[in-house]
Protein backbone atom coordinates (compact mmCIF):
# COMPACT_ATOMS: atom_id res chain seq x y z
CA UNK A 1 -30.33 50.50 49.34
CA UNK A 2 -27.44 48.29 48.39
CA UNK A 3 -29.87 45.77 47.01
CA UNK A 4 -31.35 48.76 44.73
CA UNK A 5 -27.49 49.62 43.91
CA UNK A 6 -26.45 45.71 42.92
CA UNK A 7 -30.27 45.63 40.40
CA UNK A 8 -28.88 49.18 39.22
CA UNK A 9 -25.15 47.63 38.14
CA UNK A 10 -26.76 44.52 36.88
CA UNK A 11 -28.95 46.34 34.34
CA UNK A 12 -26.16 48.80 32.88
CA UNK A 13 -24.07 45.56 32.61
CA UNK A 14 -26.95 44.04 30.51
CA UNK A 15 -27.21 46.94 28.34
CA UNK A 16 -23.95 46.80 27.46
CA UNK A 17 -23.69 43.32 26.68
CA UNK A 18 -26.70 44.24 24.77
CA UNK A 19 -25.24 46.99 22.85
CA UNK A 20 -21.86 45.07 22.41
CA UNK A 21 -23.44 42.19 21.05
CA UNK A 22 -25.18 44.38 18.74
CA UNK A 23 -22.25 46.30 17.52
CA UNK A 24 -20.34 43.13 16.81
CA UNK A 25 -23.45 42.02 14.94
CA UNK A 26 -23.86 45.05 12.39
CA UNK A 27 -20.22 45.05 12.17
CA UNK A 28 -19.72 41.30 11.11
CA UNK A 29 -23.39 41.84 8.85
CA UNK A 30 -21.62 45.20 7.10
CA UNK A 31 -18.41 43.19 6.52
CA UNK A 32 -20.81 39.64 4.65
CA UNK A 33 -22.17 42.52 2.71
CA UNK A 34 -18.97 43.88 1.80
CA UNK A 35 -17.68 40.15 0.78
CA UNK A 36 -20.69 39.77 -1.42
CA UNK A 37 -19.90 42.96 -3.11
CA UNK A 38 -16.65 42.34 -3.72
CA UNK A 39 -16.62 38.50 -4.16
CA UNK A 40 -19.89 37.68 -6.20
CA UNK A 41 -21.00 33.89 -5.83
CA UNK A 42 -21.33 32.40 -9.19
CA UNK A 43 -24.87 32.46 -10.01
CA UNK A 44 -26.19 28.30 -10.57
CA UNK A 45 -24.84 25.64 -8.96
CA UNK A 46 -21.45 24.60 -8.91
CA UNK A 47 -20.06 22.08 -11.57
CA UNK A 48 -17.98 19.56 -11.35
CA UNK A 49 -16.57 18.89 -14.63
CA UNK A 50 -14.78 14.92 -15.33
CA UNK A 51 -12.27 14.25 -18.11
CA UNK A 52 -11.36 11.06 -19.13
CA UNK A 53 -8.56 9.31 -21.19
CA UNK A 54 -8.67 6.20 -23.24
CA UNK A 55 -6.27 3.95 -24.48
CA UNK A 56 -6.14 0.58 -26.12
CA UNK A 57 -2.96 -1.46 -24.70
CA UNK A 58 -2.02 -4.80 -26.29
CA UNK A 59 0.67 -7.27 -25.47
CA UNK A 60 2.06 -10.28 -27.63
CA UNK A 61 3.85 -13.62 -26.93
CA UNK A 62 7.44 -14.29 -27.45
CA UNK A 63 9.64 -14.30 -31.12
CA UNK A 64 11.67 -17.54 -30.79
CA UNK A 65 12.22 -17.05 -34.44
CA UNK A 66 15.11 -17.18 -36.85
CA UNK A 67 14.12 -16.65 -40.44
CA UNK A 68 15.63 -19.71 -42.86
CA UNK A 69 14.83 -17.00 -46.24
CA UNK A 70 11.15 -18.79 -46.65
CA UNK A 71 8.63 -15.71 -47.63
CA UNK A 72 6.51 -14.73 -44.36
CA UNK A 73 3.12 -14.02 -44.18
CA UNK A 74 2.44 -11.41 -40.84
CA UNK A 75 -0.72 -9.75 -42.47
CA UNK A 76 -2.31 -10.79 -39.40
CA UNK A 77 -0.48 -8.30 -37.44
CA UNK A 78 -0.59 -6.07 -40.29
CA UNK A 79 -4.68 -5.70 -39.58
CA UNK A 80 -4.47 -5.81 -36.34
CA UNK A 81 -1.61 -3.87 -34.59
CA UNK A 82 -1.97 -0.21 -35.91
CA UNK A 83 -5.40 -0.52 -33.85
CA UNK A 84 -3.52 -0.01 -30.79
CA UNK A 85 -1.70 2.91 -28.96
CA UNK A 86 0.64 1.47 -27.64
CA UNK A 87 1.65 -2.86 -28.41
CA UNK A 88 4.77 -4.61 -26.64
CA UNK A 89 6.11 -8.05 -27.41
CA UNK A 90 8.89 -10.36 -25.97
CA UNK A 91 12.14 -11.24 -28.04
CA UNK A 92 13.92 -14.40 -27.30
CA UNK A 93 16.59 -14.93 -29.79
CA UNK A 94 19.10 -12.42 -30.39
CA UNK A 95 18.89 -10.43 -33.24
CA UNK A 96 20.94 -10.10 -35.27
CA UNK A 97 23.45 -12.40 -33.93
CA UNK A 98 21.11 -15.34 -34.93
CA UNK A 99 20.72 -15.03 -38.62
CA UNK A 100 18.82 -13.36 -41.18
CA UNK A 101 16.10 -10.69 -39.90
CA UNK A 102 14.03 -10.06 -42.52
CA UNK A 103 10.74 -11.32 -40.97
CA UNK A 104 11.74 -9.70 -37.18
CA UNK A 105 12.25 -6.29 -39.16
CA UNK A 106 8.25 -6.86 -40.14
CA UNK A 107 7.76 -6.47 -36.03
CA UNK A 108 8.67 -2.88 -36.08
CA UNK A 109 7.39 -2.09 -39.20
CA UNK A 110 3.97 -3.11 -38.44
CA UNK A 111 3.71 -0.85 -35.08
CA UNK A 112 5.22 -2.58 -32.12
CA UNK A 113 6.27 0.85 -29.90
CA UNK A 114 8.92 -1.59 -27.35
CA UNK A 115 10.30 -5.36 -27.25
CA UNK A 116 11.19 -7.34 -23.72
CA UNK A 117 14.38 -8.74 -24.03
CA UNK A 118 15.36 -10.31 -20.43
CA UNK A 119 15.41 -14.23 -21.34
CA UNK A 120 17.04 -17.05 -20.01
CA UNK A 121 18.94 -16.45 -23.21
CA UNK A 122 20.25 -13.32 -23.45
CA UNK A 123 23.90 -13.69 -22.91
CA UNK A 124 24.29 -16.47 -25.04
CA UNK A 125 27.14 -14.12 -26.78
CA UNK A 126 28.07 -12.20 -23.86
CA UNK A 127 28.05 -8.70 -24.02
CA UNK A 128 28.31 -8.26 -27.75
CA UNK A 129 25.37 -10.03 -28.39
CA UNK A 130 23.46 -7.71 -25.64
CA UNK A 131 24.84 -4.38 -27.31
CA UNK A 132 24.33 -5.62 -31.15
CA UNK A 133 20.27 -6.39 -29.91
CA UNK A 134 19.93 -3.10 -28.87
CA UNK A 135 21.41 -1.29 -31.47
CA UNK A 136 19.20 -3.34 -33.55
CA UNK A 137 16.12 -2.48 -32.03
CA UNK A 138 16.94 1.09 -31.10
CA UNK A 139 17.85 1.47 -35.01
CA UNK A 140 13.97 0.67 -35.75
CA UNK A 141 12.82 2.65 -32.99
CA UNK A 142 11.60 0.39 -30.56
CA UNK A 143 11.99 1.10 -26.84
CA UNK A 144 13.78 -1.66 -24.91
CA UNK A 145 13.57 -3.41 -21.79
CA UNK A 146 15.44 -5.37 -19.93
CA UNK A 147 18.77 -5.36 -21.01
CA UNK A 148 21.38 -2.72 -20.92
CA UNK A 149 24.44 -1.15 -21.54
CA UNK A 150 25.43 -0.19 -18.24
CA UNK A 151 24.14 0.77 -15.14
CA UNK A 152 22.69 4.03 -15.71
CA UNK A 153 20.37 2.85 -18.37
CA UNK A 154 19.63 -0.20 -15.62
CA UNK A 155 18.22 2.58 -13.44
CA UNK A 156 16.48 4.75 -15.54
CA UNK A 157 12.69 4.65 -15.45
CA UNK A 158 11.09 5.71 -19.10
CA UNK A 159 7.43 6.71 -18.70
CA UNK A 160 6.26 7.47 -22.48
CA UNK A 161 3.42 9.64 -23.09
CA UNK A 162 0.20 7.93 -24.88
CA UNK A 163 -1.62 11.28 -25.21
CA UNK A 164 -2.47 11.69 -21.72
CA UNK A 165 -1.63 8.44 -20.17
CA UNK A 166 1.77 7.28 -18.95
CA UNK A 167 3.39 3.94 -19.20
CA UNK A 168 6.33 2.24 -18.44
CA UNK A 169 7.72 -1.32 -19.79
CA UNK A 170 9.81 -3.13 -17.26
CA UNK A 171 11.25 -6.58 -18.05
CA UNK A 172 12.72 -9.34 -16.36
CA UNK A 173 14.52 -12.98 -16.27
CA UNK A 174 13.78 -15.34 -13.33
CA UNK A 175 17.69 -16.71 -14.39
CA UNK A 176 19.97 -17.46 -17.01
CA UNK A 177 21.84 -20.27 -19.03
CA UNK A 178 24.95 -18.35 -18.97
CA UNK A 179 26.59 -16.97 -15.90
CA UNK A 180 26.44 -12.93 -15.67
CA UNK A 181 29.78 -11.10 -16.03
CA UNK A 182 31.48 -10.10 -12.79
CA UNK A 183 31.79 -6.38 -13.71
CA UNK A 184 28.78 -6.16 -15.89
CA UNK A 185 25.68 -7.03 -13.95
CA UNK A 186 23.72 -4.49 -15.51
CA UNK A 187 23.51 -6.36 -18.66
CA UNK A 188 20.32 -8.52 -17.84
CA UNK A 189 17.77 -7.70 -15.56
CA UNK A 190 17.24 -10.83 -13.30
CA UNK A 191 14.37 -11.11 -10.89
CA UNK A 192 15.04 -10.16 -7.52
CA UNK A 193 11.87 -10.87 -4.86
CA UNK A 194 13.49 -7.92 -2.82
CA UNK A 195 15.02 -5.48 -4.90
CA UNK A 196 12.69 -6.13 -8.62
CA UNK A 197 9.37 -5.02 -6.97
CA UNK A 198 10.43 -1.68 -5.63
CA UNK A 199 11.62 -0.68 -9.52
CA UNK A 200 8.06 -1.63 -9.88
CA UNK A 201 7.23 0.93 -6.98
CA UNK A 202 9.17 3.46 -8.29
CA UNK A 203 8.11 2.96 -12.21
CA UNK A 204 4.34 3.01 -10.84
CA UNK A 205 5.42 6.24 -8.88
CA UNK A 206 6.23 7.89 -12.32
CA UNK A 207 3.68 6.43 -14.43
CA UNK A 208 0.01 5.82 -14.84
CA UNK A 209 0.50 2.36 -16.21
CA UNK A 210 3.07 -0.23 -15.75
CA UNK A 211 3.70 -3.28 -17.91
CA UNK A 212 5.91 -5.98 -16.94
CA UNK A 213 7.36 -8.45 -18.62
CA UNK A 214 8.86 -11.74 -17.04
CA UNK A 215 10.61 -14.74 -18.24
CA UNK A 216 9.57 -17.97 -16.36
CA UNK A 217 12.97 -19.62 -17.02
CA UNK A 218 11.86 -22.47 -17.91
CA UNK A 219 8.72 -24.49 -19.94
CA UNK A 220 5.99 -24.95 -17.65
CA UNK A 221 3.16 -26.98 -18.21
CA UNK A 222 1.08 -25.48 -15.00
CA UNK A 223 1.45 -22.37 -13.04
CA UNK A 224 3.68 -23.10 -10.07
CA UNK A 225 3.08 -21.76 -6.56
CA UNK A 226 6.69 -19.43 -7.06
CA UNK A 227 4.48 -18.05 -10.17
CA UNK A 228 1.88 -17.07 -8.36
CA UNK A 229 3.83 -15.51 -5.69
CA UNK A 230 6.18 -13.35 -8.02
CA UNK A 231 3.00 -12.47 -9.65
CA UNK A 232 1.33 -11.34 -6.75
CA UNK A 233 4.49 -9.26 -5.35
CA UNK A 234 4.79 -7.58 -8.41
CA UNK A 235 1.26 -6.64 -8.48
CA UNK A 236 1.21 -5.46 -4.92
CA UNK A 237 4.59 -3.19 -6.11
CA UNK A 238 2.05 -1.50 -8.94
CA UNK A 239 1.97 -3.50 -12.46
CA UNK A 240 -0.74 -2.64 -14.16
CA UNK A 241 -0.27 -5.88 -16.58
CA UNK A 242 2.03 -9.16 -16.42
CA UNK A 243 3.48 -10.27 -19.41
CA UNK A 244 4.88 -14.21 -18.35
CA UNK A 245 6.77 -16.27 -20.45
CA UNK A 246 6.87 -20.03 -19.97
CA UNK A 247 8.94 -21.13 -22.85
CA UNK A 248 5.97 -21.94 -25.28
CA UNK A 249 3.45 -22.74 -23.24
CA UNK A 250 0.29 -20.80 -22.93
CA UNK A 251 -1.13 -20.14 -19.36
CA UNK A 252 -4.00 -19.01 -17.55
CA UNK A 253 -5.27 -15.52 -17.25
CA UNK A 254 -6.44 -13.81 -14.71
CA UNK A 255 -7.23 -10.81 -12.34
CA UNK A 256 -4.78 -10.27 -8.96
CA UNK A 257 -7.27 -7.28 -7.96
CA UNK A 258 -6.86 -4.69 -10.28
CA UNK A 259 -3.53 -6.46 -12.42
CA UNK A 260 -4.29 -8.18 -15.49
CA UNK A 261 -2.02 -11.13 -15.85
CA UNK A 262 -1.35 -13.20 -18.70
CA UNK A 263 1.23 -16.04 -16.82
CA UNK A 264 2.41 -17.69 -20.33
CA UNK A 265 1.50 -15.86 -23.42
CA UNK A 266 3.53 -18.65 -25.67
CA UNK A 267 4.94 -17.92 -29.36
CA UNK A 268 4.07 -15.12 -31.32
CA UNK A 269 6.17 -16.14 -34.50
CA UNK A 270 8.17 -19.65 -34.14
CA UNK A 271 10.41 -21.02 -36.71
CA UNK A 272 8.68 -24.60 -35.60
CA UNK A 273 5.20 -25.11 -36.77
CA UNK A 274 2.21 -26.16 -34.90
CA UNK A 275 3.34 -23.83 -32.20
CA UNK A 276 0.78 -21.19 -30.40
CA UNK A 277 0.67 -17.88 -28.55
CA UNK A 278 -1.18 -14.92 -27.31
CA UNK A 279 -1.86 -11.61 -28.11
CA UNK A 280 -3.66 -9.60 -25.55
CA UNK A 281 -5.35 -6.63 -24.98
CA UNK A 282 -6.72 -4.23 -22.45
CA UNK A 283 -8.75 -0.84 -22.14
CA UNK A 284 -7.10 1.90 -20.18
CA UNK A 285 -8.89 4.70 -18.75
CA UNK A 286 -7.47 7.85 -16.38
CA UNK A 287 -10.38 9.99 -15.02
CA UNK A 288 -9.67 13.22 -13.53
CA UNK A 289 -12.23 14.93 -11.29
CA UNK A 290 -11.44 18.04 -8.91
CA UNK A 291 -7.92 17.15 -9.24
CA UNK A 292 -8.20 13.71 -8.05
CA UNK A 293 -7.33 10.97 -10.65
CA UNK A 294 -8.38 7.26 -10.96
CA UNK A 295 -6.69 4.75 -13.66
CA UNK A 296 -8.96 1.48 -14.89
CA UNK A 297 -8.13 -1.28 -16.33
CA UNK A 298 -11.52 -2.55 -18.48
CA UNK A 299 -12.21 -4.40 -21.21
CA UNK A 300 -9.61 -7.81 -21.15
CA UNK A 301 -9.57 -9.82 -23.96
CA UNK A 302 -7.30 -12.18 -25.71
CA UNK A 303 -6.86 -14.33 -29.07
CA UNK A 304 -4.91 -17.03 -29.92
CA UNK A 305 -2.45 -17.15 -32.93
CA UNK A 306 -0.25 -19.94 -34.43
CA UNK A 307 2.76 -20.45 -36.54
CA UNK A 308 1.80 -22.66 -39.89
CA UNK A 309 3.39 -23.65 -42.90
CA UNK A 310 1.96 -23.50 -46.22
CA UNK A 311 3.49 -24.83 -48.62
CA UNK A 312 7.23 -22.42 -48.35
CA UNK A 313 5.43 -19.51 -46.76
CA UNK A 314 5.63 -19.00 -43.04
CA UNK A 315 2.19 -17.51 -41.53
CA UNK A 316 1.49 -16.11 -38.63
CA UNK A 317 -2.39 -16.55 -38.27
CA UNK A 318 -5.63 -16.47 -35.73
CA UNK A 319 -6.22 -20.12 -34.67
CA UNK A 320 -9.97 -19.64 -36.07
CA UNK A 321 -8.94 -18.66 -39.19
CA UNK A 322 -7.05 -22.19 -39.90
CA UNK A 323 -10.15 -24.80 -41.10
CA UNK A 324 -7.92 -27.75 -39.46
CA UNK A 325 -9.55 -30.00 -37.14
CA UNK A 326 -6.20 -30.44 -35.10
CA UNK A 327 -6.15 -26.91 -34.71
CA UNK A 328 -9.91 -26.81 -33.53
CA UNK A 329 -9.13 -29.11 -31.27
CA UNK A 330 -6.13 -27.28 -29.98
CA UNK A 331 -7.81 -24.06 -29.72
CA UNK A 332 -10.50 -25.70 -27.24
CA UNK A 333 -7.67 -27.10 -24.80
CA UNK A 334 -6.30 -23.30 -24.98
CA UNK A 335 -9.77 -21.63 -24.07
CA UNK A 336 -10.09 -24.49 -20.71
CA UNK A 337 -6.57 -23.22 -19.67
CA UNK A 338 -6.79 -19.67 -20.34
CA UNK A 339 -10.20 -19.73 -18.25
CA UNK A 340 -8.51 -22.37 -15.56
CA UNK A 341 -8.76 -19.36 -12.96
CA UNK A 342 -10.46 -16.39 -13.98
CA UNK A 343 -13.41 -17.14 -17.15
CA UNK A 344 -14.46 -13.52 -17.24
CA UNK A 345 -11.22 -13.21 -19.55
CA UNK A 346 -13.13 -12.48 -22.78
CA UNK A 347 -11.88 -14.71 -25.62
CA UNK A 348 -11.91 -13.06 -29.45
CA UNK A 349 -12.27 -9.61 -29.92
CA UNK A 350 -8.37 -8.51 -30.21
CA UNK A 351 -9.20 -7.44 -34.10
């Protein structure tokens, strides 16, 4: 009798499991068919949709020039800057302390957006000369880097919009000729290994791209190992693209993992002749895709210009265009040192 009893409870307990399970199973069915009702699915399948932003970057050697009144000849430039969207070069003498600036004027004119200014140089007239360079540049619309005119302006990051991509020009001096003011270190930006790599943190925080701009201090022949090591801190920090100055001396270029570095991009525009530099350039592209963005650096390439003479006009002009055979010669013992390290630099194709 009990064991009839115990079967008994054990089947009404089953059918109510039974029927439980099967309430909870039209109710959660009733409620998917309510979603659907109320929140159609999107008929096809889903798309993911990419955009994409391109902009050409280029980047120039230093001016070490002072005009003497001879007639310049920049059509080089002319041709070739406007191509860009955005074109930064370094200034080493201080305009317009240093004589007439007739052929430094051309600079902006032509469609340079910002000019480097931290040099070994740049207190050669104290703090007058740093204020008179950047009312001088400010005056032709240029945005400048690396000197200031006080500590606020020191600390303030600048991202400019390029249409969809942001950059930011940073600029430094590994040291100077002069001795800094006690109660103006702002003036100059000087290299710091601790400190100068977290403004490149915090620039590359704030911006999509960051160019930086350093002066080597002095003219060196070969990269040194301190080179390679401020390079590499500065591209762990976030530059997108090393500018290096090395006096007049051109430099190898190369990849440090996704940084483009040019360590000594020489003389743009010299008052001495025979002299060379660099322009460079570089493809920038910021995908977006389901809110996740990736920046690429593509496309490096660089050309080599020099300062001539001919007869009183001054010329800036591509080393191939000059039919010398000391210049032919010259331009080979570039290419070997601008491919030293990396050869998949691609030489030509700046114009």
């Amino acid at each position: 009798m009990e064991m009839k009893e115990t079967r008994d409870s054990i089947t009404r307990l089953l059918v109510i499991l039974a029927i439980a399970i099967g309430l909870v199973s039209l109710c959660m069915n009733l409620f998917s068919m309510w979603l659907e009702k109320n929140n159609p699915r999107p008929s096809g399948p889903t798309v993911y949709q990419e955009t994409s932003v391109v902009v050409n970057i280029m980047v120039a050697g230093q001016v070490d020039y002072v005009s003497d009144g001879q007639e310049t000849d920049i059509s080089l430039l002319v041709e070739t800057v406007p191509n860009y969207d955005y074109a930064v070069f370094k200034q080493r003498t201080l305009v317009p302390m240093e004589g007439e600036t007739t052929a430094v004027d051309a600079l902006a004119w032509v469609g340079f957006d910002a000019v480097c200014l931290a040099d070994e140089h740049s207190l050669y007239y104290g703090k007058e000369g740093v204020e008179a360079s950047l009312d001088y540049w400010g005056a032709r619309k240029l945005l400048c880097a690396g000197t200031n005119i006080s500590t606020d302006q020191q600390n303030l990051i600048r991202p400019v919009d390029l249409g969809g991509i942001t950059a930011v020009v940073l600029s430094f001096t590994e040291a100077l000729d002069d001795p800094m003011p006690e109660a103006a270190h702002y003036l100059v930006n000087q290299y710091d290994p601790e400190k100068s790599p977290e403004i490149v943190r915090a620039a590359a925080e704030q911006a999509d791209i960051v160019i930086v701009c350093i002066d080597w201090w002095q003219d060196y022949l070969e990269i040194t190992e301190q080179q390679k090591e401020t390079a590499r801190q500065l591209a762990d920090a976030g530059a997108s693209i090393i500018m290096g100055s090395a006096g007049n001396e051109i430099l190898p270029v190369c990849w440090i993992d996704d940084t483009l570095v040019f360590y000594g991009m020489g003389d743009l525009m010299s008052n001495n002749p025979y002299t060379y530099g660099l322009l460079g350039a570089v493809t920038v592209t910021k995908s977006t895709l389901n809110d996740k963005t990736r920046v690429e650096l593509t496309n490096p390439r660089v050309d080599v210009v020099c300062s001539t003479r001919i007869g009183d006009k001054y010329c800036v002009s591509g080393i191939t265009d000059v039919d010398s055979v000391l210049y032919r010669n010259k331009y080979k013992e570039i290419c070997t040192v601008l491919h030293s390290l990396d050869d998949s630099i691609r030489l030509g194709g700046i114009r």
